[in-house]
N, C-alpha and C. Protein backbone atom coordinates (compact mmCIF):
# COMPACT_ATOMS: atom_id res chain seq x y z
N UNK A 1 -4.45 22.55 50.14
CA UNK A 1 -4.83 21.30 49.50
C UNK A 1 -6.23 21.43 48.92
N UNK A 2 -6.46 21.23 47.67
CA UNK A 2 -7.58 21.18 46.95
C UNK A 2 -8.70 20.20 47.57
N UNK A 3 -9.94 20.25 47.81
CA UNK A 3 -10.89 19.68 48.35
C UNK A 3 -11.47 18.47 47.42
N UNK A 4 -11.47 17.40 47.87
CA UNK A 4 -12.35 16.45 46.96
C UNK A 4 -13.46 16.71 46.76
N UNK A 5 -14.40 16.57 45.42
CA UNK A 5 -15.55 17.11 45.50
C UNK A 5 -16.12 15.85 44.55
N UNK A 6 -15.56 14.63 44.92
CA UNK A 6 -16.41 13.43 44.36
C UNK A 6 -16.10 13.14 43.10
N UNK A 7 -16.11 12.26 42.58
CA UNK A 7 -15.82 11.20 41.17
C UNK A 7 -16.75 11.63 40.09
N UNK A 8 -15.84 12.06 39.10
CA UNK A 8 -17.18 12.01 37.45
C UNK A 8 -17.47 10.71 37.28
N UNK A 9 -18.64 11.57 36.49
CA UNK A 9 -19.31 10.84 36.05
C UNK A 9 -18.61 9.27 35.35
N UNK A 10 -17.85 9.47 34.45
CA UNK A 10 -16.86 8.50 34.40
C UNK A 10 -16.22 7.54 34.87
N UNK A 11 -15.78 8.20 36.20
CA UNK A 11 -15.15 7.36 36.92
C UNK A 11 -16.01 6.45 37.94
N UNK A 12 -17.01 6.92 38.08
CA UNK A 12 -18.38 6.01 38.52
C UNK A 12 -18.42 5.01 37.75
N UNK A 13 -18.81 5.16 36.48
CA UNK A 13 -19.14 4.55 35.31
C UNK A 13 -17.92 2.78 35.54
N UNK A 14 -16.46 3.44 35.45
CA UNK A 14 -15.20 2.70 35.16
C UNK A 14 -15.32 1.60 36.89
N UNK A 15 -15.70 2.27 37.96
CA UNK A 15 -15.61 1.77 38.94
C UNK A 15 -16.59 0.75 39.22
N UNK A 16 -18.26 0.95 38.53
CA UNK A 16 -19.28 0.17 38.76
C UNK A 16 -19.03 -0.96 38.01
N UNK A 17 -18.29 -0.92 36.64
CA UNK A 17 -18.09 -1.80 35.23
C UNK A 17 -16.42 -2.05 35.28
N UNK A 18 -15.93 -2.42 36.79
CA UNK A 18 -14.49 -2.75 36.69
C UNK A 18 -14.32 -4.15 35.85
N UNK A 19 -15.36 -5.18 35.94
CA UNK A 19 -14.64 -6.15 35.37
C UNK A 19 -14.34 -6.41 33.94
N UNK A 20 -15.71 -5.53 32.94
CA UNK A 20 -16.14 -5.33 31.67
C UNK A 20 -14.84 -4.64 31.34
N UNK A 21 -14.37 -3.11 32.38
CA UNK A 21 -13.59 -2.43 31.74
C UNK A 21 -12.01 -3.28 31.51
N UNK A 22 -11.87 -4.15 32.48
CA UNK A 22 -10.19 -5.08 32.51
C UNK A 22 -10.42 -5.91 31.19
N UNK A 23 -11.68 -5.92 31.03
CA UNK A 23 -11.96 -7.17 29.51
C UNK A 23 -11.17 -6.11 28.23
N UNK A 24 -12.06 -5.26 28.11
CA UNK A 24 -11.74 -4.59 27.03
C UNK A 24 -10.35 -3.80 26.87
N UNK A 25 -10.16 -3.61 28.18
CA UNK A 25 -8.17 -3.49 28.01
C UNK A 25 -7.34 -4.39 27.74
N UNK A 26 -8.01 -5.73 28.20
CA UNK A 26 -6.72 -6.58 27.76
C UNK A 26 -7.56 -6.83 26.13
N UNK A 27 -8.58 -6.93 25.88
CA UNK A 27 -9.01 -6.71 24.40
C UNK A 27 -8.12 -5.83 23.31
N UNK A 28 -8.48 -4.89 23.73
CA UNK A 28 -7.23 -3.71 23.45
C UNK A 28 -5.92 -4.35 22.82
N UNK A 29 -5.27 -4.37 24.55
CA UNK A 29 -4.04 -4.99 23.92
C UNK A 29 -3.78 -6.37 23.29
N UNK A 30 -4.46 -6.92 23.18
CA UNK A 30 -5.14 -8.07 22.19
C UNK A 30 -4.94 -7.91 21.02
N UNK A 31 -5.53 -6.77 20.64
CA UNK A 31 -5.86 -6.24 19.03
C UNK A 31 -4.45 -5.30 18.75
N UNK A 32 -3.94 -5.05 19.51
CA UNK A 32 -2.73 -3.84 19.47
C UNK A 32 -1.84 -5.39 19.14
N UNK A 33 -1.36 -6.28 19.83
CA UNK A 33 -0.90 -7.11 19.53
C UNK A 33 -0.48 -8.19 17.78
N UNK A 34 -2.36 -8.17 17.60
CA UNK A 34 -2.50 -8.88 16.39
C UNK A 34 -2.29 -7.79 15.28
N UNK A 35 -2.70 -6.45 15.45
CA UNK A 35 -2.19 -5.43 14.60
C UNK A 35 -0.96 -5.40 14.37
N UNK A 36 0.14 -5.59 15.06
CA UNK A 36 1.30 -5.57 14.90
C UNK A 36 2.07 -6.40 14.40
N UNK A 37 1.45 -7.67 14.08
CA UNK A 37 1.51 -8.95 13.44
C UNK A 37 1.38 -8.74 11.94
N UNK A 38 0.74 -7.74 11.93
CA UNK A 38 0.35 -7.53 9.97
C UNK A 38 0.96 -6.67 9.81
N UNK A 39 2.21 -6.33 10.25
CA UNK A 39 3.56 -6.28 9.48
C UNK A 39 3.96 -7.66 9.09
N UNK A 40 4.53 -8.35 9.80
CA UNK A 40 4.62 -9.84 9.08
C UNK A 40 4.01 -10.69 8.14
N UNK A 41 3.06 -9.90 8.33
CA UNK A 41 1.76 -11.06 7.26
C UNK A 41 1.74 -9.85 5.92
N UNK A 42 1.73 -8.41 5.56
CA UNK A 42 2.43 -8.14 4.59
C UNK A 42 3.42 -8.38 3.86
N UNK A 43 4.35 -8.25 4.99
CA UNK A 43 5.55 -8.94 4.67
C UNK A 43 5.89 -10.34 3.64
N UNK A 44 5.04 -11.56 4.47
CA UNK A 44 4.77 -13.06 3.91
C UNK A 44 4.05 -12.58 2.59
N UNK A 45 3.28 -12.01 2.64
CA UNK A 45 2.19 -11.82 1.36
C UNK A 45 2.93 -11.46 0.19
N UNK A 46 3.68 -10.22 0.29
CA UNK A 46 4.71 -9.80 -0.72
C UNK A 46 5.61 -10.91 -1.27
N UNK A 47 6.49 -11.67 -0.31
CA UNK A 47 7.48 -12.68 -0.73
C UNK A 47 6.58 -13.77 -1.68
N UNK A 48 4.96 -13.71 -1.02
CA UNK A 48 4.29 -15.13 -1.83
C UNK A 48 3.81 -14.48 -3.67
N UNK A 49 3.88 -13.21 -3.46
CA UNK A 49 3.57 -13.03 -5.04
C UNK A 49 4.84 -13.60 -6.51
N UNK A 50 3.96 -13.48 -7.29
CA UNK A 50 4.41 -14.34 -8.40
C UNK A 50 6.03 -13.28 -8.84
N UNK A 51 5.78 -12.31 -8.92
CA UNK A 51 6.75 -11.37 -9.49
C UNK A 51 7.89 -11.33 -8.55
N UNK A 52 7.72 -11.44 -7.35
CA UNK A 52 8.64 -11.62 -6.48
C UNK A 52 9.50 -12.76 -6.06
N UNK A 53 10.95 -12.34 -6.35
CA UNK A 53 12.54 -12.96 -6.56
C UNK A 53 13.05 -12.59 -5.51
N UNK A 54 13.44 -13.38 -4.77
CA UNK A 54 14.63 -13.14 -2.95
C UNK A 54 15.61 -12.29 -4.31
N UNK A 55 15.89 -13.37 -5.10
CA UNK A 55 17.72 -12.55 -5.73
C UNK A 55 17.91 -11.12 -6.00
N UNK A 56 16.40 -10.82 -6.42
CA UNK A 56 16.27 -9.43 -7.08
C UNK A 56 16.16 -8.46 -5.86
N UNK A 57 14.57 -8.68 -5.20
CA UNK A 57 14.04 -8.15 -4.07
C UNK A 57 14.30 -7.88 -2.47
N UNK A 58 13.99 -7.12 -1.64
CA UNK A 58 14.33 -7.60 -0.58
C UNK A 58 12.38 -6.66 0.23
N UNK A 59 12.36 -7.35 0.79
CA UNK A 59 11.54 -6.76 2.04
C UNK A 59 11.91 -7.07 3.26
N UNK A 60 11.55 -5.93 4.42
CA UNK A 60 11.91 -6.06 5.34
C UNK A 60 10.80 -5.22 6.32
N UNK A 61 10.57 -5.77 7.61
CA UNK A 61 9.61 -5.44 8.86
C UNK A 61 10.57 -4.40 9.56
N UNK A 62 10.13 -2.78 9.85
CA UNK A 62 11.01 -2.07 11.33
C UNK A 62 9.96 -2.29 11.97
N UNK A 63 9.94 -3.17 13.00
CA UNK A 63 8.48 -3.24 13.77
C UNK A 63 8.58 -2.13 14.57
N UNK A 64 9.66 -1.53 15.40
CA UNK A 64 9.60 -0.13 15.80
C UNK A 64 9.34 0.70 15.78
N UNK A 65 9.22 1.18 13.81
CA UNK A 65 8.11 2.22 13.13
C UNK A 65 6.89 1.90 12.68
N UNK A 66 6.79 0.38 13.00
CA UNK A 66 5.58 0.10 12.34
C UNK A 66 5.59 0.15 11.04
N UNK A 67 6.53 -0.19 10.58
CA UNK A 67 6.89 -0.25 8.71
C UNK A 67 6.97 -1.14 7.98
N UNK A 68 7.09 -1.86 6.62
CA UNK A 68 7.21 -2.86 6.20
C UNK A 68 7.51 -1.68 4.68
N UNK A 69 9.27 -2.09 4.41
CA UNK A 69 9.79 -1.70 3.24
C UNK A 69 10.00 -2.49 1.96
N UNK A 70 10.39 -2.41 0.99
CA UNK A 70 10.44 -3.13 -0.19
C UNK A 70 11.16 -2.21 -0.98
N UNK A 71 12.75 -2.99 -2.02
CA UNK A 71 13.50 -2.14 -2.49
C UNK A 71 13.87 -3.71 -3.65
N UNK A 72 14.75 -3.13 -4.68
CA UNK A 72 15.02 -4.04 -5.35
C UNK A 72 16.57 -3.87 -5.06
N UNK A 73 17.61 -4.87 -4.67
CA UNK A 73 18.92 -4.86 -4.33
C UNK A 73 19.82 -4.22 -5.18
N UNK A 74 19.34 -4.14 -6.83
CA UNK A 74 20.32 -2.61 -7.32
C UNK A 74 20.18 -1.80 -7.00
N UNK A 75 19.17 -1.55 -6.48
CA UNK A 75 18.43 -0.23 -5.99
C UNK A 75 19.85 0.66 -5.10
N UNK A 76 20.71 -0.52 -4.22
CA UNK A 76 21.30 -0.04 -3.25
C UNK A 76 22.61 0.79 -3.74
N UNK A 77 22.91 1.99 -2.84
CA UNK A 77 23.56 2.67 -3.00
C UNK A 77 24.18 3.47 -1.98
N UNK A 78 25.76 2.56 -1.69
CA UNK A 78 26.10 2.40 -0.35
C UNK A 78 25.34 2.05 0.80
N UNK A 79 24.57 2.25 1.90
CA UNK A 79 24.48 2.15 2.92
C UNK A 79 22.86 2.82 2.46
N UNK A 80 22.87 3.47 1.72
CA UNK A 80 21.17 3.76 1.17
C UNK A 80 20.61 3.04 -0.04
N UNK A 81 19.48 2.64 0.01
CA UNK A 81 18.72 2.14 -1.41
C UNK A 81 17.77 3.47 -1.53
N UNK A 82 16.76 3.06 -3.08
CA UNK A 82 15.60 3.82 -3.13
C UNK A 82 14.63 2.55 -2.51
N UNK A 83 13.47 3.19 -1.88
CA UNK A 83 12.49 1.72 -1.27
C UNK A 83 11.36 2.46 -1.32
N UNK A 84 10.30 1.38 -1.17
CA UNK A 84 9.08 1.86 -1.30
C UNK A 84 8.41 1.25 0.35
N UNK A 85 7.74 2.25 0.89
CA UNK A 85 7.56 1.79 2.18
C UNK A 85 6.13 2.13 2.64
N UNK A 86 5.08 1.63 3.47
CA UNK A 86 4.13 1.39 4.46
C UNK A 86 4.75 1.74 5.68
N UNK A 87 4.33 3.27 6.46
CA UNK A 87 4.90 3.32 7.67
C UNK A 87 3.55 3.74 8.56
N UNK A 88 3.37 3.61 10.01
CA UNK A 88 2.30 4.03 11.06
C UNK A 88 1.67 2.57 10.90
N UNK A 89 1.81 1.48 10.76
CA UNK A 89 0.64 0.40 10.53
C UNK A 89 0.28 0.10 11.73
N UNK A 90 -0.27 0.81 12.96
CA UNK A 90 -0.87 0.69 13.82
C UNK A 90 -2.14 0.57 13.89
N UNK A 91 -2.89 0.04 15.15
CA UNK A 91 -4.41 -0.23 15.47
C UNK A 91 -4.59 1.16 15.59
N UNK A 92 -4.12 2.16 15.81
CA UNK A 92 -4.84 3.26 15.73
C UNK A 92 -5.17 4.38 14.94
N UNK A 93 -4.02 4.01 13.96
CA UNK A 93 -3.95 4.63 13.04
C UNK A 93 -4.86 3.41 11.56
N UNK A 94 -4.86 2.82 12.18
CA UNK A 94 -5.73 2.05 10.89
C UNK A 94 -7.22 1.94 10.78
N UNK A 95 -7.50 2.05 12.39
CA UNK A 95 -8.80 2.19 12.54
C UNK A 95 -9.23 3.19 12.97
N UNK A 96 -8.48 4.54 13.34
CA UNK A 96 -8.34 5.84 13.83
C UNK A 96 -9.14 7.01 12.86
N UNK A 97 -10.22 7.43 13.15
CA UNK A 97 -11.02 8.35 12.68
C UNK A 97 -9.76 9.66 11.46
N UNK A 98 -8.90 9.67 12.42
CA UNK A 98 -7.51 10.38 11.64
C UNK A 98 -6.60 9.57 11.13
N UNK A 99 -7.00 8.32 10.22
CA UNK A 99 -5.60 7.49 9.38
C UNK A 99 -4.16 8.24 9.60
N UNK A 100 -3.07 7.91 9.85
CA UNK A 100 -1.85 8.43 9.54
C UNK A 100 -1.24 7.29 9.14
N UNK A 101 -1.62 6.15 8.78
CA UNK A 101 -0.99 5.37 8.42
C UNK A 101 -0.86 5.48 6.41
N UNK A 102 0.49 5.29 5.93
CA UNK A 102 0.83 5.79 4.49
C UNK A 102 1.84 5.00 4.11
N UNK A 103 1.79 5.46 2.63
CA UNK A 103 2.90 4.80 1.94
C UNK A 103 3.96 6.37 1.44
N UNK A 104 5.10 5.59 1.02
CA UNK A 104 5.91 6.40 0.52
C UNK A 104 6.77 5.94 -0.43
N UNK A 105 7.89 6.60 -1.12
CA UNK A 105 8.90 6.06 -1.45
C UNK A 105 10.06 7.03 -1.22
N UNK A 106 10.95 6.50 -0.67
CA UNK A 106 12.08 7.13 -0.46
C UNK A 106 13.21 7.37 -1.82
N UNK A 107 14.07 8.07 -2.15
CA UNK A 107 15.05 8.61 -2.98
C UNK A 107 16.09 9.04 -2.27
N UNK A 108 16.82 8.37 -2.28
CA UNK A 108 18.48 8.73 -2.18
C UNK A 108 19.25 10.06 -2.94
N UNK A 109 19.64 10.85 -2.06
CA UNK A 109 20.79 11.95 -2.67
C UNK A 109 22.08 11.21 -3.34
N UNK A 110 22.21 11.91 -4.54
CA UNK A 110 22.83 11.66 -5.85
C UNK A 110 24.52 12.99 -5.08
N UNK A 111 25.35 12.25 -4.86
CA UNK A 111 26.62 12.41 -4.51
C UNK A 111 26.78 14.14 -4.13
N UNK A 112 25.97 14.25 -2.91
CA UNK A 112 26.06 15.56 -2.30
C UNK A 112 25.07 16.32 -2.34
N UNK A 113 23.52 15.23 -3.18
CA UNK A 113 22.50 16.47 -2.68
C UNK A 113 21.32 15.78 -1.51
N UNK A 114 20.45 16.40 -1.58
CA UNK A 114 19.68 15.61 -0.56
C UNK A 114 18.58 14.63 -0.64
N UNK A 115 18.58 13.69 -0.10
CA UNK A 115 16.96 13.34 -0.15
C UNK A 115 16.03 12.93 0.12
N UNK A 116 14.87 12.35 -0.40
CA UNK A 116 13.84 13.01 -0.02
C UNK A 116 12.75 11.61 -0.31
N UNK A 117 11.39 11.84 0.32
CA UNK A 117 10.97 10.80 1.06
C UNK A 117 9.48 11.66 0.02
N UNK A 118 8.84 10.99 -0.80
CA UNK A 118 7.66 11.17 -1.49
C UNK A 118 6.57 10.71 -0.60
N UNK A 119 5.50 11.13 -0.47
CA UNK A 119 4.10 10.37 0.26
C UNK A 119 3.23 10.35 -1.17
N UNK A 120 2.88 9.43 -1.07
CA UNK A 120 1.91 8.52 -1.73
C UNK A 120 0.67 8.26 -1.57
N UNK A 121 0.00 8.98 -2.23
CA UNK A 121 -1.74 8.71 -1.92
C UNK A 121 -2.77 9.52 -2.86
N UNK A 122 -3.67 8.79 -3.04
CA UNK A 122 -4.69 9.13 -3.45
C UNK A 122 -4.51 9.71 -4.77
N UNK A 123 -3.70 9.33 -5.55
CA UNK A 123 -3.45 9.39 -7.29
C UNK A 123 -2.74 10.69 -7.20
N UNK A 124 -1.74 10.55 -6.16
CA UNK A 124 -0.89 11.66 -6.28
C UNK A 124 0.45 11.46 -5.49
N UNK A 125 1.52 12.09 -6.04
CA UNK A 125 2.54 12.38 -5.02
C UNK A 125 2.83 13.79 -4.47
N UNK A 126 3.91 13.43 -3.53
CA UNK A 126 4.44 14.38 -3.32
C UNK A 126 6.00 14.55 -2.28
N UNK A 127 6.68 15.29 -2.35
CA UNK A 127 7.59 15.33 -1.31
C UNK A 127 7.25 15.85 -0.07
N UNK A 128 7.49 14.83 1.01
CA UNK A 128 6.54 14.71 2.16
C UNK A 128 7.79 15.56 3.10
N UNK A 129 8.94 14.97 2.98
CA UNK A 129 9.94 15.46 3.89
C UNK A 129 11.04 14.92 3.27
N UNK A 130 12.33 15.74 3.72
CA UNK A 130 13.64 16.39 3.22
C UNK A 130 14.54 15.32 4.26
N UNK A 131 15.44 14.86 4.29
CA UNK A 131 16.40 14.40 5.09
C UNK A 131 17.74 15.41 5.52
């Protein structure tokens, strides 16, 4: 059995400042919470613009991926559309020194080929990944 050889520095730190530290966790999940909300409030924002028609348009929240998509209903093709999508919209990725939060647009395979999912950024595309 490995010998205890006393608490880092850290954990001193977390143990002296228990009540500060329960603040800022439930802070945390506070903000993890309201972050996850602006999927919805994209969402609302899109439907409130002028150009935007329910008949034509559709948007939709995967709060699971943290996504908020947008396709126009000809778009659809069978069981796939082409859409344009916001995926990662997390607190950590939004405020995360490493962004991974992006846009894309997806493309549907044309009767037997494959396809493929563009990333979007910074006055450029590209094909991000293959299905």
């Amino acid at each position: 059995m490995k010998e205890f050889k006393g608490y880092q520095d850290e954990t001193r730190f977390v143990i002296e400042h228990w009540a500060e530290v329960r603040q800022l966790l439930d802070a945390v999940d506070a903000a993890r919470t309201d972050a996850a909300g602006l999927l919805n409030f994209i969402k609302a924002r899109i439907e409130e613009r002028e150009w935007f028609d329910s008949d034509v348009w559709h948007v939709e929240v995967v709060a699971e991926k943290s996504e908020v998509r947008i396709y126009k209903k000809a778009w659809t093709q069978g069981e796939d559309h082409a859409l344009i999508g916001f995926e990662h919209l997390t607190l950590d990725n939004i405020l995360g020194e490493e962004a991974k939060a992006s846009s894309y647009a997806f493309v549907p395979a044309r009767q037997g080929g494959v396809p493929s999912i563009w990333e979007i950024s910074d006055n450029h595309c590209r094909v991000a990944r293959v299905h």
